[in-house]
N, C-alpha and C. Protein backbone atom coordinates (compact mmCIF):
# COMPACT_ATOMS: atom_id res chain seq x y z
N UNK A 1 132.17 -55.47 -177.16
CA UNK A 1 133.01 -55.00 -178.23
C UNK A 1 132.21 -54.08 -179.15
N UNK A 2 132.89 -53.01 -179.86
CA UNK A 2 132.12 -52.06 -180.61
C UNK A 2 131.81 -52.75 -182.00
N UNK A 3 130.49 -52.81 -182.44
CA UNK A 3 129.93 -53.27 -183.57
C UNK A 3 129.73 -52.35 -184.59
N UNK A 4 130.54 -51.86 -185.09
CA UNK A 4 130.57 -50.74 -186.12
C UNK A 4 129.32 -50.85 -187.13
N UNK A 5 128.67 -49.93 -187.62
CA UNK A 5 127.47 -49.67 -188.60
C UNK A 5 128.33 -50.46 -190.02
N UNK A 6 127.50 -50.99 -190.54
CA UNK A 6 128.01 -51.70 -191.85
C UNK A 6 127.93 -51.17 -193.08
N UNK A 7 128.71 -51.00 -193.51
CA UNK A 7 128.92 -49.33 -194.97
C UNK A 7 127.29 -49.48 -195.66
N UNK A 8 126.63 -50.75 -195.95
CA UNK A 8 126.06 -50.75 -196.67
C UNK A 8 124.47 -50.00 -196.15
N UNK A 9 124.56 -50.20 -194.92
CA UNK A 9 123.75 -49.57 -193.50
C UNK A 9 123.38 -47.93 -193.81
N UNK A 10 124.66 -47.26 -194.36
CA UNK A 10 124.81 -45.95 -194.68
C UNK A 10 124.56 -45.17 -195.27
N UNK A 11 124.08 -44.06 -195.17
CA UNK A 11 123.09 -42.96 -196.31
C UNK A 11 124.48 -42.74 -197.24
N UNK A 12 124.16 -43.06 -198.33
CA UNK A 12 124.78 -42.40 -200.13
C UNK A 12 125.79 -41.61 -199.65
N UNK A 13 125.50 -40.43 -199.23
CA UNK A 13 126.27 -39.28 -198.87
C UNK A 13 127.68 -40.02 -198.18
N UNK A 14 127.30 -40.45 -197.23
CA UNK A 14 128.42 -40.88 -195.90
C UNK A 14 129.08 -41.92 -196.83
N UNK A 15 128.66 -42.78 -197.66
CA UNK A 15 129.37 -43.73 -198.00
C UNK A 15 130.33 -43.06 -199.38
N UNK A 16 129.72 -42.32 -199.90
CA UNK A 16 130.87 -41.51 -201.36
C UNK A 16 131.52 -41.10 -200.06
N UNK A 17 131.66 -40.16 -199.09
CA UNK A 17 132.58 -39.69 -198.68
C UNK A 17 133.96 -40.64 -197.83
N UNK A 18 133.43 -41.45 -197.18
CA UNK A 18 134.37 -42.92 -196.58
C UNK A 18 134.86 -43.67 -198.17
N UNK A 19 133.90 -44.03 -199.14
CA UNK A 19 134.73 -44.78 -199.87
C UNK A 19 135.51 -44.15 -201.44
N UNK A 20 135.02 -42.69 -200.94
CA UNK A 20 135.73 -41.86 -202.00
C UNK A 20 136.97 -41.09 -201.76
N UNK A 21 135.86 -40.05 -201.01
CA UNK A 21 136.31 -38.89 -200.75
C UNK A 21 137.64 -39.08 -199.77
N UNK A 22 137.62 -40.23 -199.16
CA UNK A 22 138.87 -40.18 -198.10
C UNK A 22 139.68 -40.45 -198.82
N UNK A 23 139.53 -41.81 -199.36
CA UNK A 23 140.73 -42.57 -199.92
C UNK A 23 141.82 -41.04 -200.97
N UNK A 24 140.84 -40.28 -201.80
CA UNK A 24 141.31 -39.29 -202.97
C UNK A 24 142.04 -38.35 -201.74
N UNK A 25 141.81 -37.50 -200.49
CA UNK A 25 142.53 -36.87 -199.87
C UNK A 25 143.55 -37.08 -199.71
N UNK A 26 143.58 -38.52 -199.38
CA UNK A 26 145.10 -38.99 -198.50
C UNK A 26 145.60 -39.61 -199.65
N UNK A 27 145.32 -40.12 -200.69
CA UNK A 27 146.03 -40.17 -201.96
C UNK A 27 146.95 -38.76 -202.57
N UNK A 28 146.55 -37.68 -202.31
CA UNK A 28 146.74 -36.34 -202.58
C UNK A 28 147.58 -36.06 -201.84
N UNK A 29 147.72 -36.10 -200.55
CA UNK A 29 148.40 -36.32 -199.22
C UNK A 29 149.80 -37.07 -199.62
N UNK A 30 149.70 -38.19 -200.35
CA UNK A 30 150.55 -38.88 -200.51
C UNK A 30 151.22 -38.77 -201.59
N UNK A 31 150.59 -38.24 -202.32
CA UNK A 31 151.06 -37.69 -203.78
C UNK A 31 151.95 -36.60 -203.76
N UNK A 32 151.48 -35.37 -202.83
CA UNK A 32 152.63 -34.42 -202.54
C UNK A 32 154.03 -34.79 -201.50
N UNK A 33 153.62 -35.81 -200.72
CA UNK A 33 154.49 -35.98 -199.85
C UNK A 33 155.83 -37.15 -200.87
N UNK A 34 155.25 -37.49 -201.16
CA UNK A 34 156.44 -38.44 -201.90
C UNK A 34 157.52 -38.19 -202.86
N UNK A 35 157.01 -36.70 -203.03
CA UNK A 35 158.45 -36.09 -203.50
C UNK A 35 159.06 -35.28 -202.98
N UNK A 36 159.07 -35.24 -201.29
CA UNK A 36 159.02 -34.47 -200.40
C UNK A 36 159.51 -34.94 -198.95
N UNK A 37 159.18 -36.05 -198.85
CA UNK A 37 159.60 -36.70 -197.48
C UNK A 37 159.45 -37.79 -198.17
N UNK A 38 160.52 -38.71 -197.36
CA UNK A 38 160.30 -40.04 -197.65
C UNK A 38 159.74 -40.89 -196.53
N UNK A 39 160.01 -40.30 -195.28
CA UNK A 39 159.64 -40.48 -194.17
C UNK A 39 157.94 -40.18 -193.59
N UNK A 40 157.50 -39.39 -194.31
CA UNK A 40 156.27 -38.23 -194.45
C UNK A 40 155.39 -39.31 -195.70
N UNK A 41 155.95 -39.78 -196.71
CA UNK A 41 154.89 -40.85 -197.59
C UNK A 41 155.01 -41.97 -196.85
N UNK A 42 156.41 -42.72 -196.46
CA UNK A 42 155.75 -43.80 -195.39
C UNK A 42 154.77 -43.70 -194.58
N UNK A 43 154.59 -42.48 -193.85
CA UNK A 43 154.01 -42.53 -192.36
C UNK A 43 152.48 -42.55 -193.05
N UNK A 44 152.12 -41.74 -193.94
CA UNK A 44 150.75 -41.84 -194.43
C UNK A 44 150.06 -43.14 -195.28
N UNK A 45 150.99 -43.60 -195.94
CA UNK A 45 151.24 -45.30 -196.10
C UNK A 45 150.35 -46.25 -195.11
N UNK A 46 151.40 -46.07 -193.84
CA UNK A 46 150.95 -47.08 -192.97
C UNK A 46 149.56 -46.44 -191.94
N UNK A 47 149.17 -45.28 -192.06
CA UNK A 47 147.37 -44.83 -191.87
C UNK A 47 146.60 -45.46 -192.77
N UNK A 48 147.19 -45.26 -194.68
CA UNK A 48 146.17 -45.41 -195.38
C UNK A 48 145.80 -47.41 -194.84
N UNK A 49 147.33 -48.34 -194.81
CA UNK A 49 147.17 -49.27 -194.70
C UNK A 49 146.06 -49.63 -193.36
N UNK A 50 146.28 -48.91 -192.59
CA UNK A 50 145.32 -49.30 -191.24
C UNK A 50 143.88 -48.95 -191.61
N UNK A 51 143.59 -48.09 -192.09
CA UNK A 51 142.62 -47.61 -192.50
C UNK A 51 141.62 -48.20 -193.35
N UNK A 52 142.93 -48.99 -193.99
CA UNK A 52 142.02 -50.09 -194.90
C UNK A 52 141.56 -51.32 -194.22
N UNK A 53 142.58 -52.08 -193.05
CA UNK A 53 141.53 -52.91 -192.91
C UNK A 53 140.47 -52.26 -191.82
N UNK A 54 140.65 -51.64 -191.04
CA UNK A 54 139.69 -51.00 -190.33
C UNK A 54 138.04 -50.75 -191.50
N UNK A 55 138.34 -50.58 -192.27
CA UNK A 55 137.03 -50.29 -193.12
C UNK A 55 136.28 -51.08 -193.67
N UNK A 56 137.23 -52.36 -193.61
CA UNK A 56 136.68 -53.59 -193.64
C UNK A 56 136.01 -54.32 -192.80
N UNK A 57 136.26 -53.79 -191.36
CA UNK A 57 135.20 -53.91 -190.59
C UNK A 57 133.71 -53.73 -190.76
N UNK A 58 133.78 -53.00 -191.42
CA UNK A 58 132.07 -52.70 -191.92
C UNK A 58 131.23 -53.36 -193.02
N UNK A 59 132.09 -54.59 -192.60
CA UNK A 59 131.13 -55.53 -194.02
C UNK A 59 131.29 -56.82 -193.43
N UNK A 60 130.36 -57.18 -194.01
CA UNK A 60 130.09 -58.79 -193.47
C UNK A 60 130.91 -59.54 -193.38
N UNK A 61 131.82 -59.30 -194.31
CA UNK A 61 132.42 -60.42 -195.01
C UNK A 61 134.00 -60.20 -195.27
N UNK A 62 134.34 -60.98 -195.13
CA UNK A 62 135.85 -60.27 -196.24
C UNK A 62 135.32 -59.88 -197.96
N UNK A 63 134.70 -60.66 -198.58
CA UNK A 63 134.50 -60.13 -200.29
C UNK A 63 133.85 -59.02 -199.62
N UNK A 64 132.83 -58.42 -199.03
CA UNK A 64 132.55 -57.10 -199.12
C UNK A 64 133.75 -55.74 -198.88
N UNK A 65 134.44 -56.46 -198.09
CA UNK A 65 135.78 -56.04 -197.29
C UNK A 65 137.03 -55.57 -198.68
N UNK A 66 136.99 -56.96 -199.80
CA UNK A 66 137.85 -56.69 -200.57
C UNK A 66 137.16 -56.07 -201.79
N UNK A 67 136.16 -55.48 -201.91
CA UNK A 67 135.43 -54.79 -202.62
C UNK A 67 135.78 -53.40 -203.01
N UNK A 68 135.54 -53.19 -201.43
CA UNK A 68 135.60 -52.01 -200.97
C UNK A 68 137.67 -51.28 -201.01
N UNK A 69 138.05 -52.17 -200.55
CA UNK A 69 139.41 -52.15 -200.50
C UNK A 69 140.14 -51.38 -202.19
N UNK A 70 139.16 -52.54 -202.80
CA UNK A 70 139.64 -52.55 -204.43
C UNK A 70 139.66 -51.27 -204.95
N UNK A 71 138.48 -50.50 -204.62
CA UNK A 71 137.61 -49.06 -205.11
C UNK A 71 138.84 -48.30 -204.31
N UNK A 72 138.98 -48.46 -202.85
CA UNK A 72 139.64 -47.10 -202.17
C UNK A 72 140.92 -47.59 -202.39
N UNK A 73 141.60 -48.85 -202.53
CA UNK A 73 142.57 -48.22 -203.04
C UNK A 73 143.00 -48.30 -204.75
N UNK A 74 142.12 -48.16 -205.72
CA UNK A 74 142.37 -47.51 -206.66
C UNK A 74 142.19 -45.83 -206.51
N UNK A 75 141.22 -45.59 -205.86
CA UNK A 75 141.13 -44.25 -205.58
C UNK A 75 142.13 -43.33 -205.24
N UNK A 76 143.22 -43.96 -203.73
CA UNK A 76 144.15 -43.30 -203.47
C UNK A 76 145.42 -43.74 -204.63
N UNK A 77 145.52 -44.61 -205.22
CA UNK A 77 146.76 -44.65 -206.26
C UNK A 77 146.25 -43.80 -207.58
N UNK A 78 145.37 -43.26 -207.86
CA UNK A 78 144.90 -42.56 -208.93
C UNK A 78 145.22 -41.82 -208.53
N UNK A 79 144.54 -40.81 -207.16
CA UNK A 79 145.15 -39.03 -206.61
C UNK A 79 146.66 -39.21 -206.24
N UNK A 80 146.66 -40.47 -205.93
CA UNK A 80 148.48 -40.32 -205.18
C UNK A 80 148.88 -39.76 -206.66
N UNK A 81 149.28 -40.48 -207.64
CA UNK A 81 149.78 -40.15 -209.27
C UNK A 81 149.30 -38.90 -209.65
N UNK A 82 147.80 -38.37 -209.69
CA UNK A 82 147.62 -37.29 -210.19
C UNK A 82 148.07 -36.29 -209.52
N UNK A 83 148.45 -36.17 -207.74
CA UNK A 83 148.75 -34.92 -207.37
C UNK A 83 149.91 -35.44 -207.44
N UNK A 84 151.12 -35.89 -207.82
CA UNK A 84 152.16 -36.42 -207.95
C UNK A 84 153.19 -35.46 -209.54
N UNK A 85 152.16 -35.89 -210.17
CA UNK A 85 152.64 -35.45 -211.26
C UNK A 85 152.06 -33.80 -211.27
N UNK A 86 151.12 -32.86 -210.80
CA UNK A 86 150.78 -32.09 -210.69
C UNK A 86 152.18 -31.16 -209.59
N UNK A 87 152.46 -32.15 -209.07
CA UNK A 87 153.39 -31.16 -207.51
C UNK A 87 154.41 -31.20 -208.94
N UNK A 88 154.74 -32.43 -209.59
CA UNK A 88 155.94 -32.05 -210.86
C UNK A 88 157.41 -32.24 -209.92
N UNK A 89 157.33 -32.84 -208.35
CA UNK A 89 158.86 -33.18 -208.15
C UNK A 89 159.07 -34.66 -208.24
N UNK A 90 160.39 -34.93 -208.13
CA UNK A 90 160.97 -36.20 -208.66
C UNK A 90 160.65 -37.42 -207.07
N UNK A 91 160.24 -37.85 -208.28
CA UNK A 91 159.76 -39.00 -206.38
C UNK A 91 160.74 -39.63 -205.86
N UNK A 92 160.77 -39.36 -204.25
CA UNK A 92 161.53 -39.95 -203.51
C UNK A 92 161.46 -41.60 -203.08
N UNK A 93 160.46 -42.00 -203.79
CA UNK A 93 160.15 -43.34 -203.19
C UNK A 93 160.16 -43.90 -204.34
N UNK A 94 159.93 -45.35 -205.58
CA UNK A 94 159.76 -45.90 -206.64
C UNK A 94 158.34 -46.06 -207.30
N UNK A 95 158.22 -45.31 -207.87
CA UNK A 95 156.53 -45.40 -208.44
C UNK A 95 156.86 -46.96 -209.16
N UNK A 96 157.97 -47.80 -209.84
CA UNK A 96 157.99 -48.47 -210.73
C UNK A 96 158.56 -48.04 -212.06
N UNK A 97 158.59 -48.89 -212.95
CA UNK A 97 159.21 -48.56 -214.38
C UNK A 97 157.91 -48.01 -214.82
N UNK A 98 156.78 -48.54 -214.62
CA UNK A 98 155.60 -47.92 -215.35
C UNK A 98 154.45 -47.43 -214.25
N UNK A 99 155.02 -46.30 -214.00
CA UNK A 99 154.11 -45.67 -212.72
C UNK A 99 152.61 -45.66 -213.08
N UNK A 100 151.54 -45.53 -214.33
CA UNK A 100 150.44 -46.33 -214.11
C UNK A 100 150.12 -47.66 -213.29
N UNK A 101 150.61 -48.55 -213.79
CA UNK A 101 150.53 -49.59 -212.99
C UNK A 101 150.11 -49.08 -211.21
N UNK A 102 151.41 -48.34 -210.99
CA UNK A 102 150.90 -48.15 -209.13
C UNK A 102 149.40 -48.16 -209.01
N UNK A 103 148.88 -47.64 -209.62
CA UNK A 103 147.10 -47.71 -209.22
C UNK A 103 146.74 -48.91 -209.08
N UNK A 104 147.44 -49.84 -210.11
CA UNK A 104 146.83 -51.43 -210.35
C UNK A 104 147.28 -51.88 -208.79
N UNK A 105 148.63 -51.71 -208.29
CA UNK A 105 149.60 -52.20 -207.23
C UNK A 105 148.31 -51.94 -205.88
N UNK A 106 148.01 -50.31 -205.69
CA UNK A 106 147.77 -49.72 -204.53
C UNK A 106 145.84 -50.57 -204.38
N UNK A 107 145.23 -50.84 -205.49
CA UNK A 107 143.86 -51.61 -205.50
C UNK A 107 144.10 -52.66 -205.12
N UNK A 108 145.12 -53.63 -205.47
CA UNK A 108 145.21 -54.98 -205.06
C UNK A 108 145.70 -55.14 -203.93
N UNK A 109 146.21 -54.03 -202.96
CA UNK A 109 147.14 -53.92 -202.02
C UNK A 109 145.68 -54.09 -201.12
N UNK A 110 144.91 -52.24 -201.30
CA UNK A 110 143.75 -52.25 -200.42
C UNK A 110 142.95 -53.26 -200.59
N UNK A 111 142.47 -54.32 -201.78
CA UNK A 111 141.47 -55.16 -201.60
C UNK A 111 141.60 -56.20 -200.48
N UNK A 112 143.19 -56.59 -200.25
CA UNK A 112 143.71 -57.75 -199.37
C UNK A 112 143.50 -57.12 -198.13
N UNK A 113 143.77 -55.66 -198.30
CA UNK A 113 143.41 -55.45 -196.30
C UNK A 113 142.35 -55.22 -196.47
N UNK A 114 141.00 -54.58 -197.06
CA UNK A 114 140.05 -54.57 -196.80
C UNK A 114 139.42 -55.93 -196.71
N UNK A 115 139.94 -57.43 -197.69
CA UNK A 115 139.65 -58.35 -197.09
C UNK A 115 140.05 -58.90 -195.87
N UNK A 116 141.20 -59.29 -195.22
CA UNK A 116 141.45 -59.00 -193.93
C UNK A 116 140.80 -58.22 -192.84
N UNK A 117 140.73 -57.04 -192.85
CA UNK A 117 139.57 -56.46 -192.10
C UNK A 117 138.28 -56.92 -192.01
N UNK A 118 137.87 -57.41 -193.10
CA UNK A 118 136.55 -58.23 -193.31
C UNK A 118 136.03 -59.09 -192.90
N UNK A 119 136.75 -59.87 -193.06
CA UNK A 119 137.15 -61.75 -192.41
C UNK A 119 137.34 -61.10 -190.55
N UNK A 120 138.13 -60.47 -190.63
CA UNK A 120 138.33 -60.52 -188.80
C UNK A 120 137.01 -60.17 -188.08
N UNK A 121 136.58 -58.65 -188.95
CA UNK A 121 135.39 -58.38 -188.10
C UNK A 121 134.18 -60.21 -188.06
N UNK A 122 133.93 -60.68 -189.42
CA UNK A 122 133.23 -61.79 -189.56
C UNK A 122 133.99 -62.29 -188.37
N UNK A 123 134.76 -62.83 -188.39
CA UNK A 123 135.25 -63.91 -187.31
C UNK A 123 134.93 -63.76 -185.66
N UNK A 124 135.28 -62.68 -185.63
CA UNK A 124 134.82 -62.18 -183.97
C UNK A 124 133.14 -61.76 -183.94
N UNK A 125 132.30 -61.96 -184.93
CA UNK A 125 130.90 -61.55 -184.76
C UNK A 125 130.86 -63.26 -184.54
N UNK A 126 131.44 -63.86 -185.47
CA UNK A 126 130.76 -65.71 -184.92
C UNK A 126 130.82 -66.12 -183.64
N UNK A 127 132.28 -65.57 -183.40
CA UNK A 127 132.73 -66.15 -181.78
C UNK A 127 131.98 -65.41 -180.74
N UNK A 128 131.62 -64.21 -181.15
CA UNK A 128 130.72 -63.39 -180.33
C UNK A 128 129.22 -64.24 -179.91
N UNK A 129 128.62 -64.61 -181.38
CA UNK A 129 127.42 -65.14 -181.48
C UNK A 129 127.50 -66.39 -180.84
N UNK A 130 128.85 -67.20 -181.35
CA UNK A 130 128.93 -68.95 -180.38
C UNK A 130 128.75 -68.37 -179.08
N UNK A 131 129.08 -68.09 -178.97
CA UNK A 131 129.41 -67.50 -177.44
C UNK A 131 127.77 -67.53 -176.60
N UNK A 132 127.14 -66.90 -177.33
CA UNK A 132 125.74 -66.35 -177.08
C UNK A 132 124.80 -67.40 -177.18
N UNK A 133 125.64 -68.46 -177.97
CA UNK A 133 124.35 -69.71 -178.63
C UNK A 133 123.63 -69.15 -179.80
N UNK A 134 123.86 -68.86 -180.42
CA UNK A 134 123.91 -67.94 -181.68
C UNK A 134 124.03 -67.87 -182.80
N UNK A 135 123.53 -69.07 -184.10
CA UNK A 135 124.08 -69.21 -185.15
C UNK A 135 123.60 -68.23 -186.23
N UNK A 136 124.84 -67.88 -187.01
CA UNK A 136 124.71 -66.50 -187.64
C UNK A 136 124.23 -67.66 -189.27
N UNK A 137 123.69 -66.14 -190.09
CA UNK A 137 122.90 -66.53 -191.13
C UNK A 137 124.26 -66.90 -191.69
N UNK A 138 124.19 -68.19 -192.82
CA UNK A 138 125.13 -67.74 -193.74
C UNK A 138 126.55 -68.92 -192.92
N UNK A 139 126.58 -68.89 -192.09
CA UNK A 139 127.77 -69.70 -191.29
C UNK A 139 127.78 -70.77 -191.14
N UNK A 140 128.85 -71.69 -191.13
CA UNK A 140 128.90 -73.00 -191.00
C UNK A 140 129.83 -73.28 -189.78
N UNK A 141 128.93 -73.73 -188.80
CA UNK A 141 129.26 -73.92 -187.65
C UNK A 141 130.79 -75.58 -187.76
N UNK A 142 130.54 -76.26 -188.80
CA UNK A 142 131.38 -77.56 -188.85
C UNK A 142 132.34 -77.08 -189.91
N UNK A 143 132.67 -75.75 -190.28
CA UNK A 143 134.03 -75.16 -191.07
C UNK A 143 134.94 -74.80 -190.00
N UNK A 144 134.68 -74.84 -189.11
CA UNK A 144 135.83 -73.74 -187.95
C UNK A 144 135.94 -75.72 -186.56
């Protein structure tokens, strides 16, 4: 199975750009599209959602997982709103009564899949390691 490099593994550069720079594109992405397609902000929705736990793969843990989650998706609910209100059309989808908030919504959203992603990758590195005879640092072989 592919053992993905672990964010923390990663030169500065690579990691602003995965835990910044993406999340703010496709926030932007999503920001123009949502007053624009409704079909077109779902579809980028359910990337950003995959995307998140996928990125959670790269951490030990689920808390590193929902860390990370927390940051990218405040990131994309900040650009989603700022290029939102910048495009200036009427959104096709419900920002809410108090469209700040969405940022609060879209962080707590990504922290749960980046924890999810987190926890799974953890889970299949144990069963990998049982497997091997293998006890990982940190694990409790009499929790599972």
């Amino acid at each position: 199975m592919f053992e993905p490099t672990l964010f923390r593994d990663r030169a500065r550069p690579v990691q602003i750009v995965l835990g910044g720079v993406i999340p703010a594109i496709l926030g932007v992405v999503a920001g123009i599209l949502i007053g624009a397609s409704t079909g077109g902000y779902w579809a980028i929705a359910a990337v950003v959602a995959i995307g998140g736990i996928v990125a959670g793969f790269e951490h030990q843990d689920g808390w590193g997982g929902a860390d990370r989650g927390l940051v990218g998706g405040a990131v994309y609910g900040i650009a989603l709103l700022l290029a939102h209100a910048v495009a200036g059309t009427h959104a096709k989808v419900s920002l809410g009564s108090h469209p700040p908030l969405f940022a609060v919504v879209t962080a707590i959203i990504g922290m749960l899949l980046g924890a999810l992603g987190g926890w799974f990758a953890r889970t299949q590195r144990a069963r990998r390691a049982s497997a091997a005879g293998v006890t990982l640092i940190g694990s409790d072989p009499d929790s599972e």
